[in-house]
Protein backbone atom coordinates (compact mmCIF):
# COMPACT_ATOMS: atom_id res chain seq x y z
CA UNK A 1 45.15 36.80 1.73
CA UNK A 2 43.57 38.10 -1.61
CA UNK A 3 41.43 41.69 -0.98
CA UNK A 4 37.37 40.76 -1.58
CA UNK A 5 36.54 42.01 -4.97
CA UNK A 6 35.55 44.99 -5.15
CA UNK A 7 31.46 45.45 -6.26
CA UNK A 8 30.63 47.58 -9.51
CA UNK A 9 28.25 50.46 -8.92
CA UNK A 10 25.58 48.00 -10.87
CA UNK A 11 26.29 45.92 -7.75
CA UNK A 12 25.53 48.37 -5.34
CA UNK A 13 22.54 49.88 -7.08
CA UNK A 14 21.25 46.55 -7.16
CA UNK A 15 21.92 46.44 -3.15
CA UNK A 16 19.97 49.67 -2.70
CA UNK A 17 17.25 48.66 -5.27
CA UNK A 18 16.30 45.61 -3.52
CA UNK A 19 17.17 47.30 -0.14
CA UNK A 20 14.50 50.39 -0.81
CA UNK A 21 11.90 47.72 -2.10
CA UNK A 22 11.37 46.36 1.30
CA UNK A 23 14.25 43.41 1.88
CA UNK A 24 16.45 42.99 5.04
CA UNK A 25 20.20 42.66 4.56
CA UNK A 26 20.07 38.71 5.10
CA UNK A 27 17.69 38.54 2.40
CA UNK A 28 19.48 40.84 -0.21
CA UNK A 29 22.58 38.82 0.64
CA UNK A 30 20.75 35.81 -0.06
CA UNK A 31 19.44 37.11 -3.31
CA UNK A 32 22.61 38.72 -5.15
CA UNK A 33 25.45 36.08 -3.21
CA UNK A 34 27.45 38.93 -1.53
CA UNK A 35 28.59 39.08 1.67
CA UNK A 36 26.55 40.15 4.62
CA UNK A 37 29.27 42.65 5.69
CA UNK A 38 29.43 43.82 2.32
CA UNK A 39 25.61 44.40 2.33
CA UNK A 40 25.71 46.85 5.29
CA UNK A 41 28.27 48.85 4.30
CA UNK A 42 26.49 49.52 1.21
CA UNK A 43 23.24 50.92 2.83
CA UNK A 44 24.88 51.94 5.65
CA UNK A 45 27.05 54.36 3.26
CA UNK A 46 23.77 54.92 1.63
CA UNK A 47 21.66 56.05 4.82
CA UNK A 48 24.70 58.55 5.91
CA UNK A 49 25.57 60.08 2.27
CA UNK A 50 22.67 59.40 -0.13
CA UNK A 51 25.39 58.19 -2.61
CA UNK A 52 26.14 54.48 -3.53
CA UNK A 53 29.73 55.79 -4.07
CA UNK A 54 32.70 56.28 -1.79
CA UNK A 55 33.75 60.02 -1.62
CA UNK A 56 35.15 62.10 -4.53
CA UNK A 57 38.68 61.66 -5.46
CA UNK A 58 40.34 61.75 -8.91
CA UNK A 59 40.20 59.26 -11.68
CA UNK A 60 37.27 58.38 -13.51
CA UNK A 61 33.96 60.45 -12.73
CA UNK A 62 31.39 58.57 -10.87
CA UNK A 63 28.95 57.12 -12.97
CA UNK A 64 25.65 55.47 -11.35
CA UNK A 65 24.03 58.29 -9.77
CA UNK A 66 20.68 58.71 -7.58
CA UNK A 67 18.91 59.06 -10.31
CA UNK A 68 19.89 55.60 -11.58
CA UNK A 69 18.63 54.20 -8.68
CA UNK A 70 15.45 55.91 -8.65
CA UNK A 71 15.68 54.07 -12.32
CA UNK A 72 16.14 50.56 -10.88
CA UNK A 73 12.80 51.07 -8.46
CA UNK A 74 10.79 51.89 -11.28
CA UNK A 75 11.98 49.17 -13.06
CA UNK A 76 10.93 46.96 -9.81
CA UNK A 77 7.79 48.38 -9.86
CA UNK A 78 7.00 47.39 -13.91
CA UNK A 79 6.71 43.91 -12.85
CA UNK A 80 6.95 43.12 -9.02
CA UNK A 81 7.20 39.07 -9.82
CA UNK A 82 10.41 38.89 -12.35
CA UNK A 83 13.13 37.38 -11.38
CA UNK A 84 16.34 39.22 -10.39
CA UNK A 85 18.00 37.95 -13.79
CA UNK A 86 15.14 39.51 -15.56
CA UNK A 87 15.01 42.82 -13.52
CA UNK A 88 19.12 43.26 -14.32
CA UNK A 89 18.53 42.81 -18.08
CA UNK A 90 15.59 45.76 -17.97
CA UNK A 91 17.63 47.94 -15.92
CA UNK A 92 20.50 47.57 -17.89
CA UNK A 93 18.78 48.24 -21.12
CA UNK A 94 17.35 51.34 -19.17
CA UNK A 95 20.78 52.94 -18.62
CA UNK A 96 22.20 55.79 -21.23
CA UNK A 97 25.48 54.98 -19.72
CA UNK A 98 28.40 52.75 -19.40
CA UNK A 99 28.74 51.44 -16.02
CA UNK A 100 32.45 50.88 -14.39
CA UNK A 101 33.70 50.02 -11.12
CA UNK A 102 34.72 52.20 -8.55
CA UNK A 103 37.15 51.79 -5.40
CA UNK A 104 35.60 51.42 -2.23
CA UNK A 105 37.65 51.78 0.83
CA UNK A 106 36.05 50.81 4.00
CA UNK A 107 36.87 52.60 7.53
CA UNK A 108 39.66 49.56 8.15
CA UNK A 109 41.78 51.49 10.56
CA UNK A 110 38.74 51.58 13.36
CA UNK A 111 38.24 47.85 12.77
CA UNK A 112 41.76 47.66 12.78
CA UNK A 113 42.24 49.27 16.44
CA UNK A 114 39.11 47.87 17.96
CA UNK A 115 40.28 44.43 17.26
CA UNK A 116 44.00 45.00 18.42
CA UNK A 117 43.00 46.69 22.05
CA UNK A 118 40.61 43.42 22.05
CA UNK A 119 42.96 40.48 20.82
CA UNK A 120 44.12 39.47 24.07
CA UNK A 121 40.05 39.21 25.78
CA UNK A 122 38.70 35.96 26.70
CA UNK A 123 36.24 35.91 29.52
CA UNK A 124 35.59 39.72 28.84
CA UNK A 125 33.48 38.24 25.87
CA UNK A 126 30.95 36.40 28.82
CA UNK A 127 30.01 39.58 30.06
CA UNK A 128 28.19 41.70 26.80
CA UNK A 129 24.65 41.91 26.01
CA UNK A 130 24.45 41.77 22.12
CA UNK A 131 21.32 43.42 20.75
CA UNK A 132 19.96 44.35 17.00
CA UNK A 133 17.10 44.48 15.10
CA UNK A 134 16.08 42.51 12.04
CA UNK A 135 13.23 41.53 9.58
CA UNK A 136 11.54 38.55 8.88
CA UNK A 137 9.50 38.03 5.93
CA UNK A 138 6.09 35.69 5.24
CA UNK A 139 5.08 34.50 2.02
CA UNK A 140 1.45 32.06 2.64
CA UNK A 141 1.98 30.18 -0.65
CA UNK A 142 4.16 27.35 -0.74
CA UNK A 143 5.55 28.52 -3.65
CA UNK A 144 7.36 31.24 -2.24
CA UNK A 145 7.12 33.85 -5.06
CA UNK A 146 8.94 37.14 -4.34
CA UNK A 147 7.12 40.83 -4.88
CA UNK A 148 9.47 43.74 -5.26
CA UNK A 149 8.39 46.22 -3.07
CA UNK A 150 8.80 49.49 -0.95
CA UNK A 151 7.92 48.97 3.14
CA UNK A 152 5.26 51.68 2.60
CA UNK A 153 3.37 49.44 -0.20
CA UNK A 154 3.00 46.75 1.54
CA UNK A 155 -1.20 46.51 0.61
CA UNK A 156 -0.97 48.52 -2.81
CA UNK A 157 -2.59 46.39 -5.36
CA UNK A 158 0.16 45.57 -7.64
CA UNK A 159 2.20 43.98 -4.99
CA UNK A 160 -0.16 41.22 -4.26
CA UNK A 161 0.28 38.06 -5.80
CA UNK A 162 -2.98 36.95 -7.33
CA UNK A 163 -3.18 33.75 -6.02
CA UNK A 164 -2.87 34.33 -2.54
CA UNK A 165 -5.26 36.21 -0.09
CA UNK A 166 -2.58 38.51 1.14
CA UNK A 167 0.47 39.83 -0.53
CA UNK A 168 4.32 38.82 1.76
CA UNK A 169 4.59 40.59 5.04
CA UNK A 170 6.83 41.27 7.06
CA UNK A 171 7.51 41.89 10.95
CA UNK A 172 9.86 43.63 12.65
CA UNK A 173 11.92 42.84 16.11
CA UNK A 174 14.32 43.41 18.58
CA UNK A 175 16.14 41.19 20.57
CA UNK A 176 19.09 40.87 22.76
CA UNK A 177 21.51 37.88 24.57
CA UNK A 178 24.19 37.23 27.13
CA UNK A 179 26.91 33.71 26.87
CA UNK A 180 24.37 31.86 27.59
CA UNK A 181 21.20 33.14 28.13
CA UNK A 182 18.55 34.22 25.63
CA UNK A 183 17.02 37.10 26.14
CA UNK A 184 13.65 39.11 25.14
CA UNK A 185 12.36 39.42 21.88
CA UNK A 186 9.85 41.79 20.85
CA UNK A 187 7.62 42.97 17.90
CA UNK A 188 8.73 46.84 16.63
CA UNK A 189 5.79 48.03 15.38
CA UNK A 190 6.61 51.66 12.79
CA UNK A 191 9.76 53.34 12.28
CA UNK A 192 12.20 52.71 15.36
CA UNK A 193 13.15 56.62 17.00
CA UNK A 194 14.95 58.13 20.20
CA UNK A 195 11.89 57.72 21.76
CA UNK A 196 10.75 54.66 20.44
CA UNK A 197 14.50 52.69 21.16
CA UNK A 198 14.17 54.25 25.05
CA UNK A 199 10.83 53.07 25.16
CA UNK A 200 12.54 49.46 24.13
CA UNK A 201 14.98 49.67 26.55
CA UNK A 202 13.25 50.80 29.31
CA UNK A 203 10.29 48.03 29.21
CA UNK A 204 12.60 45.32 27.28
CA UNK A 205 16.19 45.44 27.89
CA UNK A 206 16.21 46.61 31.30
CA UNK A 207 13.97 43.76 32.93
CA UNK A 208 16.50 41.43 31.47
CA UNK A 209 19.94 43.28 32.27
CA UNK A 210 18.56 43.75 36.09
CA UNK A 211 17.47 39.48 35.81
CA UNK A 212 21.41 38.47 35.43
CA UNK A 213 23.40 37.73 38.14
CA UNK A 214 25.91 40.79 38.64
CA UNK A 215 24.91 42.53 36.11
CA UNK A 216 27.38 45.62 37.01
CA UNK A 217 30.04 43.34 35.10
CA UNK A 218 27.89 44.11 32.12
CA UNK A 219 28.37 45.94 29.19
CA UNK A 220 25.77 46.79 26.30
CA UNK A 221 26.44 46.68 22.54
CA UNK A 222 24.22 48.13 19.80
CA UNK A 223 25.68 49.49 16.77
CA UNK A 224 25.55 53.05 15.97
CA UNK A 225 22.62 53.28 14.29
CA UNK A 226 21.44 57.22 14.77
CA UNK A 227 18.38 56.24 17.37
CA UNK A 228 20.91 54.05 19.25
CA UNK A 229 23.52 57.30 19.12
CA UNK A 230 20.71 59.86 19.77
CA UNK A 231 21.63 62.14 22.92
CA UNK A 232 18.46 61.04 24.52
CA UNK A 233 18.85 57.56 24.56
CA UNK A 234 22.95 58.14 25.86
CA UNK A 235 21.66 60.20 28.75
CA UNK A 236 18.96 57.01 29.52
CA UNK A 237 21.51 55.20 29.93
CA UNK A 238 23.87 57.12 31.78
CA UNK A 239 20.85 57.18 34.03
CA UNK A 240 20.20 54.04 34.55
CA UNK A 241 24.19 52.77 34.83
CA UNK A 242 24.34 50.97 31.36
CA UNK A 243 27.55 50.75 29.93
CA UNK A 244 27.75 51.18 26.19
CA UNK A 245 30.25 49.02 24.61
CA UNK A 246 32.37 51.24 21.85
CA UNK A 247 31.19 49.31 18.21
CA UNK A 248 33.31 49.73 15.37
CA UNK A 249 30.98 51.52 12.30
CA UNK A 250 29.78 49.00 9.47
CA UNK A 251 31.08 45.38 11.38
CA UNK A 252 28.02 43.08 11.36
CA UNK A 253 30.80 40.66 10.86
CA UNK A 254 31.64 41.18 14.64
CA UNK A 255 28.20 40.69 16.01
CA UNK A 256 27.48 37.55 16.97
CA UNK A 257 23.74 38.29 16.87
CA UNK A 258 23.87 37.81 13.09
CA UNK A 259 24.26 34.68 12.98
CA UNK A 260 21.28 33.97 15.76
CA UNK A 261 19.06 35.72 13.49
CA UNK A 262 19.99 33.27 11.07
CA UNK A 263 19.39 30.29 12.81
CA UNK A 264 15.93 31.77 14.05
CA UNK A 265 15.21 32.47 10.32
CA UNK A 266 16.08 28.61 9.28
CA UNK A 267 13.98 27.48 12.46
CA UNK A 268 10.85 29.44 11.22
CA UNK A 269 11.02 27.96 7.94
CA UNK A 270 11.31 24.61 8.81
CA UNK A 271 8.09 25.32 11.39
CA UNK A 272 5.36 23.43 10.24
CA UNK A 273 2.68 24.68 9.97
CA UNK A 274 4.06 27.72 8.27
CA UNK A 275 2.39 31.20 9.72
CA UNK A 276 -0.45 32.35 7.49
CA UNK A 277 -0.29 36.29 8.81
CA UNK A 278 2.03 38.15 10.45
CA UNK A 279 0.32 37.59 14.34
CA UNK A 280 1.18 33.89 13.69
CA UNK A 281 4.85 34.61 12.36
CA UNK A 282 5.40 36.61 15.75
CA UNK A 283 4.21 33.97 17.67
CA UNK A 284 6.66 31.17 15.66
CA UNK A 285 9.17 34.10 15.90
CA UNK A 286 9.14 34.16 19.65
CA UNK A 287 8.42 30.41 20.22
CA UNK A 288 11.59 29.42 18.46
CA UNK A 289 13.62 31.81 19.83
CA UNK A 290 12.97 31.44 23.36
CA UNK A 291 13.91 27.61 21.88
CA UNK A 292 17.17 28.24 20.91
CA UNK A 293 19.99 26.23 23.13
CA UNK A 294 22.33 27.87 25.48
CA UNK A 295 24.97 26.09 23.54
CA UNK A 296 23.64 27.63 20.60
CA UNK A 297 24.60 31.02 22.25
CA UNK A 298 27.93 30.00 23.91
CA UNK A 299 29.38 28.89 20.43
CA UNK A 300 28.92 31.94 19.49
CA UNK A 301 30.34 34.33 21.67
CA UNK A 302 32.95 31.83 21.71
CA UNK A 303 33.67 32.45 18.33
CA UNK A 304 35.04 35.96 19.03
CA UNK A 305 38.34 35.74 19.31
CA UNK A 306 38.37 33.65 15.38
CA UNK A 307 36.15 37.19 14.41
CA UNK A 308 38.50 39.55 15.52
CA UNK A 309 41.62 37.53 14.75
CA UNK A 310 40.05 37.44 11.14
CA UNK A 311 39.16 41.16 10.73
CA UNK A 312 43.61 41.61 12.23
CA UNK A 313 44.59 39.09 9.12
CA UNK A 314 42.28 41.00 6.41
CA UNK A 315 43.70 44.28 7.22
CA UNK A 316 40.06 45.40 8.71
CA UNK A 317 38.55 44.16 5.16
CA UNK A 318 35.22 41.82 5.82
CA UNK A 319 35.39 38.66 6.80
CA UNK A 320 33.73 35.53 6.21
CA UNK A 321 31.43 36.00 9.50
């Protein structure tokens, strides 16, 4: 199997540009035609390092720096309505510098491991809870014209679109499932912390962990996000018996729950009429999702075994999930 090629630092400044002006993963994935996987690795590597880069080694010196990023927001923030062919072409012209491409080498071997002690599973697969957060986006005009834009702007002047009464918003959730049973999903209202994930898992999660039959035989997955990791929310739930399931770093390709967000996404859309504000998109949010089939849900935790047989045949590179 051929490697995935490998993104130019462009690339990935273009990943944390859109990123930092307010878009979800799905949606920057959407936008620039890269894979999910390869999406998360980039902020994720972002979030833990500040650099777009993998770590220093020899060869050619590294040569899109914070700085250039900082570059490619203000560049977003000249004209929040271009398109993304336009915003490349300013940003380009903006840069002193030739830009090159760099080697980036995942964390394979954990994949690598994770997937060979879990090769052989089969109704092990039935008994995890698979939770995550994600954010949906509203645009009221049918038109659905995009504004570049930080989270924290959301009502600054310049990122409303003239011809409608409010500029996009967006909401955020949390949700969770079993095989074949949907679980909660709320609204996450602010910045998720320790305290604000327990507080999720206290009023949220645990309601519907103690609601399935033997629940014992359950495990948890989240991914290791620093308020899932947070000493604090491990001693919770060492508390209250809830066994964490070990997550590979930077492996949305191995969470089923990706692909549910997906198919909650398309099912919004397709809602007619569309939501106007955000209270209406949480109540389409959580209308179609309690709506989604249990087949829906099987499928896809039936589908682990094809993940982790495709993460052992790309030598832990991303997959196609």
């Amino acid at each position: 199997m051929s490697q995935r090629r490998e993104l130019t630092e462009f690339e990935r400044g273009e990943i944390i540009g859109l990123w930092k002006g307010g878009h979800s993963e799905r949606n920057i994935g959407e936008i620039l035609g890269h894979p999910k996987s390869t999406i998360h690795d980039t902020i994720t590597r972002y979030k833990n390092s500040g650099q777009i880069t993998a770590s220093s080694r020899s060869g050619r010196p590294l040569k899109l720096t914070e700085r250039n990023v900082r570059q490619l927001v203000r560049t977003l923030k000249e004209d929040r309505q271009q398109s993304l062919e336009e915003m490349t072409k300013k940003f380009s012209e903006s840069l002193s510098i030739s830009v090159s491409s760099n080697t980036i080498k995942p964390n394979r071997k954990k994949r690598l491991e994770w997937c060979r002690e879990r090769r052989d599973w089969d109704d092990e697969w039935n008994f995890i809870i698979w939770s995550d957060e994600s954010r949906f986006m509203i645009f009221q005009n049918d038109a659905h014209h995009w504004v570049w834009r930080k989270p924290h702007e959301k009502y600054d002047v310049d990122c409303l679109i003239p011809t409608v009464k409010s500029g996009n918003q967006g909401v955020m959730v949390w949700g969770c499932f079993a095989k074949d049973k949907i679980g909660p999903l709320i609204q996450v209202s602010g910045s998720i912390n320790a305290s604000v994930y327990m507080g999720i898992l206290e009023n949220t999660f645990l309601p519907f962990y103690n609601s399935l039959e033997n629940n014992s035989q359950y495990i948890f997955q989240d991914d290791n996000a620093p308020v899932h990791r947070a000493r604090t929310v491990k001693q919770w739930k060492e508390d209250n018996s809830i066994i964490d399931f070990p997550w590979p770093a930077q492996s949305p390709d191995l969470n089923p729950i990706e692909h549910l967000w997906d198919v909650l996404e398309r099912r919004v859309w397709e809602h007619k009429p569309h939501p106007k504000n955000i209270e209406e998109l949480m109540v389409i949010l959580e209308e179609e999702w309690n709506k989604i089939e249990p087949e829906i849900l099987t499928n896809l935790v039936e589908s682990l075994p094809r993940r982790v047989q495709a993460v052992l045949d790309s030598h832990g590179n991303p997959t196609r999930y």
